[in-house]
Each structure stands twice: as C-alpha cells, then as structure tokens.
Protein backbone atom coordinates (compact mmCIF):
# COMPACT_ATOMS: atom_id res chain seq x y z
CA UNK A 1 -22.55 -26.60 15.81
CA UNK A 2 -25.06 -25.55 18.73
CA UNK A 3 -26.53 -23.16 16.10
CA UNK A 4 -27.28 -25.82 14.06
CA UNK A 5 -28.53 -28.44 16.35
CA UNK A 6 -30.06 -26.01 18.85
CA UNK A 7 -31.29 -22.97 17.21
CA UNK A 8 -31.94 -25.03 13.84
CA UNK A 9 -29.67 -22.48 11.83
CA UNK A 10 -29.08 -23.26 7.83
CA UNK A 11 -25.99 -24.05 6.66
CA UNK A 12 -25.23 -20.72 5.00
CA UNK A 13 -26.06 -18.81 8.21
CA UNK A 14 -23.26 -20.89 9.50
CA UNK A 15 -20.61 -20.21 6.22
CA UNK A 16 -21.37 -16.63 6.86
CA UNK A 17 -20.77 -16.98 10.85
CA UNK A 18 -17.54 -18.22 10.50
CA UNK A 19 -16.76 -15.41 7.45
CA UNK A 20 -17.45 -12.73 10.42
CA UNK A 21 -15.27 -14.78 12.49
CA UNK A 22 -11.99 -14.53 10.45
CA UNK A 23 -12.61 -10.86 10.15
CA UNK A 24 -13.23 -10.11 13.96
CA UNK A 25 -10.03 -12.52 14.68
CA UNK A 26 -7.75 -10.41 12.16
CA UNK A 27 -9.08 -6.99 14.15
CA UNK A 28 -8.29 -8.82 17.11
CA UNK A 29 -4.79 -9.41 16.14
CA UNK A 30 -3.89 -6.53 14.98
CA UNK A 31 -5.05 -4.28 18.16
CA UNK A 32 -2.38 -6.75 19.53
CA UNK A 33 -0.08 -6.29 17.43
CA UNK A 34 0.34 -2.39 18.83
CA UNK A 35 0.92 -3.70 22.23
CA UNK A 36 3.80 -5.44 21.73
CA UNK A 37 6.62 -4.03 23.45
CA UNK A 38 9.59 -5.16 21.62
CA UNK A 39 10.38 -4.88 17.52
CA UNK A 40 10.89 -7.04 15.09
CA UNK A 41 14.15 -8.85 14.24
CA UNK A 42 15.88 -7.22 10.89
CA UNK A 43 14.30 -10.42 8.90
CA UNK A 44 10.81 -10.03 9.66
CA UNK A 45 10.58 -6.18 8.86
CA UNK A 46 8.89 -5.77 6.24
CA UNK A 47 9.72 -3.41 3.03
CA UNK A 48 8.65 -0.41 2.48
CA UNK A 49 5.49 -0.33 4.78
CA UNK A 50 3.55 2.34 5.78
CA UNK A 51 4.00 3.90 8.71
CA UNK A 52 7.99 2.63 8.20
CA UNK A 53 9.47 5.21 9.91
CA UNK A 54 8.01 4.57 13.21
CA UNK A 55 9.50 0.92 13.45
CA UNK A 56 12.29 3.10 15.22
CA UNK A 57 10.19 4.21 17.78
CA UNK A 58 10.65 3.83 21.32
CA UNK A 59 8.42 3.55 24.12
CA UNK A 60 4.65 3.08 24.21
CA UNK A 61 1.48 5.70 25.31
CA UNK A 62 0.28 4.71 28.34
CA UNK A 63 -3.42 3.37 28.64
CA UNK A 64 -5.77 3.64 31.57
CA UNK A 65 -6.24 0.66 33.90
CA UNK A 66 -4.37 -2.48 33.63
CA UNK A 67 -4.01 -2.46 29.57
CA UNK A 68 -0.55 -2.57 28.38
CA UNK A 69 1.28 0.40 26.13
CA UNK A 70 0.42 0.81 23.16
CA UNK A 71 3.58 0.96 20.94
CA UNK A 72 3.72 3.25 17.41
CA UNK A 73 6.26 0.98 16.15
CA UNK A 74 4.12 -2.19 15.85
CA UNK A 75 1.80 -0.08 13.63
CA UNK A 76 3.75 -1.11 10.54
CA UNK A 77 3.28 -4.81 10.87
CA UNK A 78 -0.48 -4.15 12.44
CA UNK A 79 -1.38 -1.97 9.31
CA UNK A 80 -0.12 -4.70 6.55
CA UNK A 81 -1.30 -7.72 8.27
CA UNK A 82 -4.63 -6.76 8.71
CA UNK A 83 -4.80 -4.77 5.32
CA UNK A 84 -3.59 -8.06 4.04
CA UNK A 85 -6.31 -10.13 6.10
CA UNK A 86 -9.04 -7.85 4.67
CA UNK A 87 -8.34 -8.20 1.54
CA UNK A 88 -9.07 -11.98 1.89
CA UNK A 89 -11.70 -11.20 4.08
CA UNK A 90 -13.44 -9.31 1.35
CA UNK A 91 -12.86 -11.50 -1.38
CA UNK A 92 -14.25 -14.31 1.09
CA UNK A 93 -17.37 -12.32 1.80
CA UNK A 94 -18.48 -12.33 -1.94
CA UNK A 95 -17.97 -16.18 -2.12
CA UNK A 96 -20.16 -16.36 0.61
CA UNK A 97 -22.73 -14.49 -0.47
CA UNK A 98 -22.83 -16.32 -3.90
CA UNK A 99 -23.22 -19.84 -2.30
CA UNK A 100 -25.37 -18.90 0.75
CA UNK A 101 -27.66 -16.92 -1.30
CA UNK A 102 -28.30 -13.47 -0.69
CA UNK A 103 -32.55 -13.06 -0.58
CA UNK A 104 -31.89 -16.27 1.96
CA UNK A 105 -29.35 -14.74 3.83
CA UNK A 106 -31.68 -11.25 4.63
CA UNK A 107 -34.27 -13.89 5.16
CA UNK A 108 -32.35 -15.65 8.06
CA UNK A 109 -31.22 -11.57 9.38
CA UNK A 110 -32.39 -12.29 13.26
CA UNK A 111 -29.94 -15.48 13.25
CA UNK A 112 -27.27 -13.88 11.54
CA UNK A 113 -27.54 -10.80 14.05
CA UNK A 114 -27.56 -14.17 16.91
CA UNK A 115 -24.52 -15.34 15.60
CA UNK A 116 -22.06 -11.63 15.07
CA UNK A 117 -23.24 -10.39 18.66
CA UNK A 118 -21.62 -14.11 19.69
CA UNK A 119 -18.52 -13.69 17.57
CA UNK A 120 -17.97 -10.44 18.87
CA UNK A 121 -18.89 -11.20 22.30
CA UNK A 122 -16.28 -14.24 21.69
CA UNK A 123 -13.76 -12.06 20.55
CA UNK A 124 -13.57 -9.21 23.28
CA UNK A 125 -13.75 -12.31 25.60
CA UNK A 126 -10.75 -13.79 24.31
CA UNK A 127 -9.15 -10.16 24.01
CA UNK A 128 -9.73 -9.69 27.93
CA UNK A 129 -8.22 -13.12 28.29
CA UNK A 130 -5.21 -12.30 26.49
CA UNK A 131 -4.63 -8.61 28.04
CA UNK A 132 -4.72 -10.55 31.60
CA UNK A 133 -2.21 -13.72 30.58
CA UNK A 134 0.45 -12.22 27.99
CA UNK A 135 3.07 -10.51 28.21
CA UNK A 136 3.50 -7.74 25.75
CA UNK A 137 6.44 -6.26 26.89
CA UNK A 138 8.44 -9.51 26.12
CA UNK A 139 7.14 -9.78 22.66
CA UNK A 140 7.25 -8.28 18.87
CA UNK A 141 4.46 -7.97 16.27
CA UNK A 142 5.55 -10.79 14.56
CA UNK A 143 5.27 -12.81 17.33
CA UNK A 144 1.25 -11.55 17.92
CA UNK A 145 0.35 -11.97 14.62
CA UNK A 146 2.39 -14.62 13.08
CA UNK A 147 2.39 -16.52 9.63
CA UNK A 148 0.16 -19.22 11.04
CA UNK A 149 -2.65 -16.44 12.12
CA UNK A 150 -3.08 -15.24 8.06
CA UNK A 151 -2.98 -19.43 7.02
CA UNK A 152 -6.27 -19.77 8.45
CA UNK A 153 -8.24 -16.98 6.20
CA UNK A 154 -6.07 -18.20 3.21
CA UNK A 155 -7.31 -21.88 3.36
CA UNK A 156 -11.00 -19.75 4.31
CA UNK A 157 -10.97 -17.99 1.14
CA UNK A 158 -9.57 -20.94 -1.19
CA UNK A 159 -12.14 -22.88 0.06
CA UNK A 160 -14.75 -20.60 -0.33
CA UNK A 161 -13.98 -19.32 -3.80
CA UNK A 162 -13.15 -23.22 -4.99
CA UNK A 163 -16.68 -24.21 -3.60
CA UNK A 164 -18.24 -20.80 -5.19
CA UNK A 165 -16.68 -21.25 -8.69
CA UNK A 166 -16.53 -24.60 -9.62
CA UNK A 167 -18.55 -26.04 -12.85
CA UNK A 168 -19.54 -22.20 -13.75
CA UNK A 169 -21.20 -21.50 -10.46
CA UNK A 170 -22.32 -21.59 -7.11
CA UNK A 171 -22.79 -25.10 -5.40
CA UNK A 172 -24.87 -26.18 -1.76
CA UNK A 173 -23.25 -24.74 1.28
CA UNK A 174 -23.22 -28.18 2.70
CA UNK A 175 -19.85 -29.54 1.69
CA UNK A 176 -17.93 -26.18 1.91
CA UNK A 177 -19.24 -26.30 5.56
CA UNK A 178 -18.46 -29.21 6.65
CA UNK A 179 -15.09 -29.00 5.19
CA UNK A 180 -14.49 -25.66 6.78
CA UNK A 181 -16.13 -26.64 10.46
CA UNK A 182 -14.07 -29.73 10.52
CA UNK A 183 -10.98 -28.03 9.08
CA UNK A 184 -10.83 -25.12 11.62
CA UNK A 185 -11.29 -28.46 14.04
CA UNK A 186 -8.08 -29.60 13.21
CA UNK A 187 -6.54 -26.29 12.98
CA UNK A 188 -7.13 -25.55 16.21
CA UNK A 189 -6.32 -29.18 17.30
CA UNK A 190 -2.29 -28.86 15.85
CA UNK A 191 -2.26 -25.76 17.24
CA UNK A 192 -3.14 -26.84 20.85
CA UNK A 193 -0.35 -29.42 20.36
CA UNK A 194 2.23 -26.93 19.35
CA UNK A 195 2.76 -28.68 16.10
CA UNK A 196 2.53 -25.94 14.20
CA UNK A 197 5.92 -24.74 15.48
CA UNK A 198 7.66 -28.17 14.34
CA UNK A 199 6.22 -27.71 11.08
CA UNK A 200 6.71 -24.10 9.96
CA UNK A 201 10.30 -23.46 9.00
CA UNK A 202 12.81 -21.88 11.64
CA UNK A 203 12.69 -17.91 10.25
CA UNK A 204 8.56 -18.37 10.46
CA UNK A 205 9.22 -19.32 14.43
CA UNK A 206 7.63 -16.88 16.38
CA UNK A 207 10.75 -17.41 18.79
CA UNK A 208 13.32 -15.86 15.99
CA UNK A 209 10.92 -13.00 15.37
CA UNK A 210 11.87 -11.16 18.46
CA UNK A 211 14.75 -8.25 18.01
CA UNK A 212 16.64 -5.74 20.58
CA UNK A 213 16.61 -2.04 20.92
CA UNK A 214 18.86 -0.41 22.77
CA UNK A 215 17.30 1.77 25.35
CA UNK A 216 18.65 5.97 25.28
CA UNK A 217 19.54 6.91 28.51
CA UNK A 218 18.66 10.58 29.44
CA UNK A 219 20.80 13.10 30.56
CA UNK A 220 21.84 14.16 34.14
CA UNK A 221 20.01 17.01 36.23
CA UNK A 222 18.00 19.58 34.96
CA UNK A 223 18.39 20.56 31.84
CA UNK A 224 19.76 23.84 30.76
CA UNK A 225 17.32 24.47 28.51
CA UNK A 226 14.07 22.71 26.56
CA UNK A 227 12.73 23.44 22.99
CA UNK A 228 9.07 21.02 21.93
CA UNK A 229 7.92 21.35 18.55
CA UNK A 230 5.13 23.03 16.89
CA UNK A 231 2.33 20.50 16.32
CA UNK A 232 -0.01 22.49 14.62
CA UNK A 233 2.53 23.94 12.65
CA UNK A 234 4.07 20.35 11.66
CA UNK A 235 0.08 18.69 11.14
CA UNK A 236 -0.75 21.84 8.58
CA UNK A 237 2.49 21.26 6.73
CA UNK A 238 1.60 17.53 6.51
CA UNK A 239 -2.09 18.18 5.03
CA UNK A 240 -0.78 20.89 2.56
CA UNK A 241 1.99 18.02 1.36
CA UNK A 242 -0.03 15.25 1.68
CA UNK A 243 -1.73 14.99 -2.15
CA UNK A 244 1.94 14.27 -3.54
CA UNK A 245 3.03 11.53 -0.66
CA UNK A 246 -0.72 9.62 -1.68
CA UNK A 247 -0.86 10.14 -5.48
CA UNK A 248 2.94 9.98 -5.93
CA UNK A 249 3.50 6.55 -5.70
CA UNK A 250 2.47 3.45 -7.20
CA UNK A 251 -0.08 2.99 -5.30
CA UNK A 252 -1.24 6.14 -5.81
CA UNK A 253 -1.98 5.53 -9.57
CA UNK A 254 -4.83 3.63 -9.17
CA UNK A 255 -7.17 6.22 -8.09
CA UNK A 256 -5.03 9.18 -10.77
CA UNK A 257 -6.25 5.75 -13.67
CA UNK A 258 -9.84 5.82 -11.99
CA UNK A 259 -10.40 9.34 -12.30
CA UNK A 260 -9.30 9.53 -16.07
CA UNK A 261 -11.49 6.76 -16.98
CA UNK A 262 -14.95 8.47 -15.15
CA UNK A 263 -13.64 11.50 -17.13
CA UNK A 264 -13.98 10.37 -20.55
CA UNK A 265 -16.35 7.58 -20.01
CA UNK A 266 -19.02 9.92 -18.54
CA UNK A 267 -20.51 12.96 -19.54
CA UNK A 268 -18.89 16.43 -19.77
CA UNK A 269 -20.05 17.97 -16.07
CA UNK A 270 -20.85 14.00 -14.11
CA UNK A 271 -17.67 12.97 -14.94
CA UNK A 272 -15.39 16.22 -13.89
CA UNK A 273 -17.63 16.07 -11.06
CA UNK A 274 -17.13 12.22 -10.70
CA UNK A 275 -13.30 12.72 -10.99
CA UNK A 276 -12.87 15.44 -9.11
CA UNK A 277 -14.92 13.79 -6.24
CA UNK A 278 -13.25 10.63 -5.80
CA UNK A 279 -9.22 12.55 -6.25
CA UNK A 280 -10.33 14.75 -3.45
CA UNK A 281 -12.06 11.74 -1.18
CA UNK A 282 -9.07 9.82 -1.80
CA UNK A 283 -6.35 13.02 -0.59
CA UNK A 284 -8.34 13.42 2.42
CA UNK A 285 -8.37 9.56 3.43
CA UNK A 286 -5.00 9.42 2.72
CA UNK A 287 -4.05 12.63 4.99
CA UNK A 288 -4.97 10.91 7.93
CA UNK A 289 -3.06 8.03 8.58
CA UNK A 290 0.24 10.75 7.38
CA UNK A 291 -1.01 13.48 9.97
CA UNK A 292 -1.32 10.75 13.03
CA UNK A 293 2.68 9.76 11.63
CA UNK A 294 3.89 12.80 11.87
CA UNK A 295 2.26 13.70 15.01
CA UNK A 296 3.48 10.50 16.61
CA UNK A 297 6.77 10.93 14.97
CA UNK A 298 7.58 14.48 15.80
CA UNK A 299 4.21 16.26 17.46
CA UNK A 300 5.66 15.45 20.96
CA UNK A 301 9.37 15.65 21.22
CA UNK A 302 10.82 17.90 23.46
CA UNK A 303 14.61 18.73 23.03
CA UNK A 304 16.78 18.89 25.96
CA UNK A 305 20.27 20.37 26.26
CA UNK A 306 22.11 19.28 29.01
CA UNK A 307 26.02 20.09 30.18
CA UNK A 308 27.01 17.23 28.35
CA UNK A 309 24.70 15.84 25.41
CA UNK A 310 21.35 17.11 23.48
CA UNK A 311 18.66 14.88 23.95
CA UNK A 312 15.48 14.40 21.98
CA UNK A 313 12.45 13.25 24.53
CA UNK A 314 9.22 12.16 24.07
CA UNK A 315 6.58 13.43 26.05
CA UNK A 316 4.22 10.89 24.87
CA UNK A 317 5.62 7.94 24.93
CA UNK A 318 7.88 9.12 27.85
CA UNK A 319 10.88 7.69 26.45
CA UNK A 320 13.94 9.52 24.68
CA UNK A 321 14.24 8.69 21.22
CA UNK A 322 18.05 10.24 20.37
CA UNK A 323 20.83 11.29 22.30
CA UNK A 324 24.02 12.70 20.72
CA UNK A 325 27.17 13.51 23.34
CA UNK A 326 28.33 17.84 23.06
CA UNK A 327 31.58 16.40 23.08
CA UNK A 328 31.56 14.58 19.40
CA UNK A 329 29.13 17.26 17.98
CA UNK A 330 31.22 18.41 14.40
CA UNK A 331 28.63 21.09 12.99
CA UNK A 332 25.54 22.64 13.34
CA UNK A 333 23.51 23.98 10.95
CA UNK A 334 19.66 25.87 10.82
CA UNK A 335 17.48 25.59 7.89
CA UNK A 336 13.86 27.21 6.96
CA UNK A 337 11.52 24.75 5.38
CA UNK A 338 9.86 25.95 2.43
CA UNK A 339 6.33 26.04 3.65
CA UNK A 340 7.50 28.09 6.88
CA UNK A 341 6.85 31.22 5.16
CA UNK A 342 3.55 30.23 5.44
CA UNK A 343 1.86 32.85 7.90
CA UNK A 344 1.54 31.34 11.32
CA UNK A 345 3.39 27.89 10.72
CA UNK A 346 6.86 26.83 12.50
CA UNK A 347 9.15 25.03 10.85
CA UNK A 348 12.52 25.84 11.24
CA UNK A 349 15.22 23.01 11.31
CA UNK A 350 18.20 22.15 13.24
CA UNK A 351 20.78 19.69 11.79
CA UNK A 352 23.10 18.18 14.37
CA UNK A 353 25.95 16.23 12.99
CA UNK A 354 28.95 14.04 14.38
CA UNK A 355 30.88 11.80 12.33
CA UNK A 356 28.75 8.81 12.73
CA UNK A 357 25.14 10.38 12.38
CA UNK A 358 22.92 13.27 11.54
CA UNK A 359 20.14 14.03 13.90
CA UNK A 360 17.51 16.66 12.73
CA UNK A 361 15.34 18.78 15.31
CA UNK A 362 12.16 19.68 13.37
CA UNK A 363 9.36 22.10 14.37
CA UNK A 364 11.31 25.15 15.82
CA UNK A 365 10.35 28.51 16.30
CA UNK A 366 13.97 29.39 16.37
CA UNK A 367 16.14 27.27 14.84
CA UNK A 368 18.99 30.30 14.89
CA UNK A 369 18.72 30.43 18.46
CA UNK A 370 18.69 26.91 18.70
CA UNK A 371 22.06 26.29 17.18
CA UNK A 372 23.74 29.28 19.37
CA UNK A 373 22.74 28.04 22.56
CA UNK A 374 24.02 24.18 21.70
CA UNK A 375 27.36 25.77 20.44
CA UNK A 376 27.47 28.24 23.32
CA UNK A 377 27.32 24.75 25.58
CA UNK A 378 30.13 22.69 23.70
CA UNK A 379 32.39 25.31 23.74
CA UNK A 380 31.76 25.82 27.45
C-alpha cells in the first residue's frame, strides 16, 4: 500500500510484487525446513520422495557463527514443498503477466526492481529474525513448513488464474488486487490469533507433526581399528548409474516422450541433435541432486570396530548413524560391486547381519579384510 500511495505504483506493479513475494516466502521456508533438528512423525512422511533415504539421517553439518545445523533429513520434505510451491508459483507468474500486461510491466522495470530488492530485503530480514528466536532443534519439517504455509500460494494462484481467465480473457488488475491485498490482510490477521490451529484438523497440527529418533550411542575407548569410504570412488559410480535412476521411472518418461516427439517432428540432423541435447541436459541435471545423496549418505562414514560392537560414524554430521553389538553378529559376508572392476574405483561391500537387521558397509578398499578383522574380534 505505501507503493501505491507513496511512490504512485500501478496496480499490476503491485499483483506482480506480491507474485515475487510468495516465491521468496516458499525459498524462505524451505532453507528452514533443513534446519530442523528433529523428523517427522510416521504420518507426515511423505511417499516415495526424493532424497527418501536420508529421512533416516542423524545429526546435522555444522554452520559457522550462530546458524543452526543444517540437517540432510529435512531435505525430503524441503525438496517437495518447495517443488510443490513452484509449481504454483509458476503457473501464478503467467496469470500475472496476462492481466498486468507485459509491454506495461517492462515499462514500470525501475518500480518493479523497487519493489523485489524490498521483498528480498523483507525476507532475509525475517530469516535473521527467525534464526535468532526459534528453536530448530525442538522442531520437524513439517512443523517449518506446514499445510497452512502452501494455502496461501494456492488461494494466490486460484485467484490469479480465475481473474486471468474469466469471459475468454484477461480482466483490470484492480479487483484481483484488492481481493488479494485484503485477503493476505486477513490471512495474516487469523494467523496472529492462532486460529488457524483451531481450524485445521488435528493430523495438520503442527504440534502432532513432531516424531522421535533414538540417538546411537558410540562405542567405548579407542577403537581397534577405523575403515572411511571411498568418496570419489562412490560419486563416479553414482554418475556412471545415474541415466537409469532419472529416466527409469515415471517421472523419467516425460523427457524419454519429449525427445521422441523433436525426433520425428523435426528434421533428420535438428531433431537427433534436438533429442540428443535435451536426454543428455536432462542426465546431467538429474546426476546432481543423486551425487550430493550419496555423498551425504555414504561419502563420510567412517567404520569403527570396537571390543564390543561395529559402529558406523559420521564425520560430517558428527553423529553415528548404526551400531550393531559383536556379540549378536550371525554372519558376515564381502561382496564386489559390479562397477568395482572399474580401474581406480572402490567399491567393495561388507554385509553385517544379526537376526533382527542387515547393516551394509559400502565403499571399501578391502572388504575381505574387513570381514576378518570383525570376526577375528567376536571370536576374541
């Protein structure tokens, strides 16, 4: 409202102010979302997300200064809330465009610039604010970014495509912003009450979205020997695998259904070319985010055989992960990987088994050895 009475801003600057505003509040959350310190209760994990398997993480990397840990197992939530929030964001974008108008949008530039450096400003404000009065430790990604977080870009976009669409086309930005300035008003207003929380059913209550983990004590003394894994050896294997984990899913057939129609629809050499381009761009983007898993799954561990129990010890996140006693240890058994005949790569396998549970040590140089010096200590 100061834009508009102040700096005399139009009404569409404002539409696409508060656009940038939803999307700088969903980044927002989810750099949150990685500091919380505690996981999820069992109904508010998700299914199948990426980045599942480190929901069992433990521990958090440290961070200079006052910041608090950041935690690999609130990636999972982070990842699909704000994937989910940009989606909206996106489609919310185009709406805005359509109604604000675009040759009047580049025309107001300088007040558009005005308003994003005071969003952003707003946000990183409100970030420092946070980092200083919460307490991460005590709470779960589903408590940082809750239900009530995405309900606010959902009513955004409705009302932004509704105002967009309706009789065949676009429609003055005055109504839509009006209804959005006063409904964020009133947003904010039940929120500052806490009557959100009455109104959202019990297993949407941030206060049930909190679970327990267990903590894995370490072993006694020194131990009597270490083995870490073989990062480069376990982020080569993950590039060289990585084109069947991203096309071999469903998810992964959109792009494969893309390529085949630039194929046929274009001509002989643009579209192989065309094809071939976007298959490759796409297996590169999607060996990143599977390269930082595995290195944050298994790029840091450091096994530890003590007198009594094997335990597996992140050096990272400075927090044991696994710990299985000598004493209930049934077999042992080393394995090769396939792609460790590749020259220069390491990764051997350890399986250690008891009659409740399998762990796996990954990355060895020696899983053999491995396996006779844990056998040599339970039958000590």
């Amino acid at each position: 409202m100061v834009g508009i009475i102040e700096l005399g801003w139009q009404l569409g600057v404002v539409l696409v102010i508060y656009w940038l505003e939803v999307g700088t509040t969903a980044v927002r959350l989810s750099i949150e979302t990685t500091f919380a310190g505690l996981p999820n209760n069992e109904t508010t994990k998700l299914h199948m997300p990426a980045f599942a398997k480190l929901r069992e993480k433990r521990g958090g990397i440290p961070t200079p200064g006052p910041l608090p840990r950041i935690h690999p197992h609130g990636l999972p939530a982070a990842f699909h809330a704000g994937s989910l929030a940009l989606v909206l964001w996106v489609f919310a974008g185009a709406g805005v465009v359509a109604i604000a108008g675009l040759d009047h949008l580049v025309a107001q530039r300088f007040d558009l610039l005005a308003g994003a450096a005071g969003v952003v400003v707003g946000e990183l404000v409100g970030l420092f604010l946070r980092l200083r009065r919460r307490t991460y430790a005590e709470l779960s990604p589903g408590v940082v970014f809750t239900l009530r977080d995405l309900l606010g870009p959902c009513a955004f976009l409705f009302l932004i495509l509704l105002f967009t669409f309706q009789d065949g086309g676009p429609v003055d930005p005055q109504l839509p912003v009006v209804l959005v300035v006063y409904g964020q008003t009133i947003a904010d207003t039940i929120r500052e009450f806490g009557l959100f929380k009455r109104l959202l059913p019990e297993v949407a209550q941030p206060d049930t979205r909190v679970g327990e983990r267990t903590p894995v004590p370490d072993g006694d003394g020194e131990p009597r020997a270490r083995w870490r894994t073989a990062r480069r050896s376990l982020a080569c294997a993950r590039v060289v695998t990585s084109p069947g984990r991203t096309f071999g899913n469903r998810a992964g057939l959109l792009p494969l259904i893309i390529a085949a129609f630039l194929w046929f629809a274009l001509d002989d050499t643009a579209g192989v070319v065309a094809a071939a381009g976007l298959l490759v761009t796409v297996a590169v983007i999607g060996a990143v985010p599977l390269v930082i898993e595995r290195n944050l799954l298994h790029g840091h561990l450091e096994y530890r055989l003590y007198d009594d129990c094997l335990v597996a010890y992140d050096r990272l996140l400075e927090t044991p992960q696994w710990r299985v006693g000598l004493d209930a240890v049934r077999e042992t058994e080393s394995s090769v990987a396939l792609l460790d005949r590749l020259p220069g790569l390491e990764l051997e396998r350890l399986f250690v088994r008891t009659d409740d549970e399998s762990q796996r040590l990954v990355g060895l140089a020696d899983a053999e050895g491995v396996r006779e010096r844990i056998d040599e200590a339970r039958s000590e």
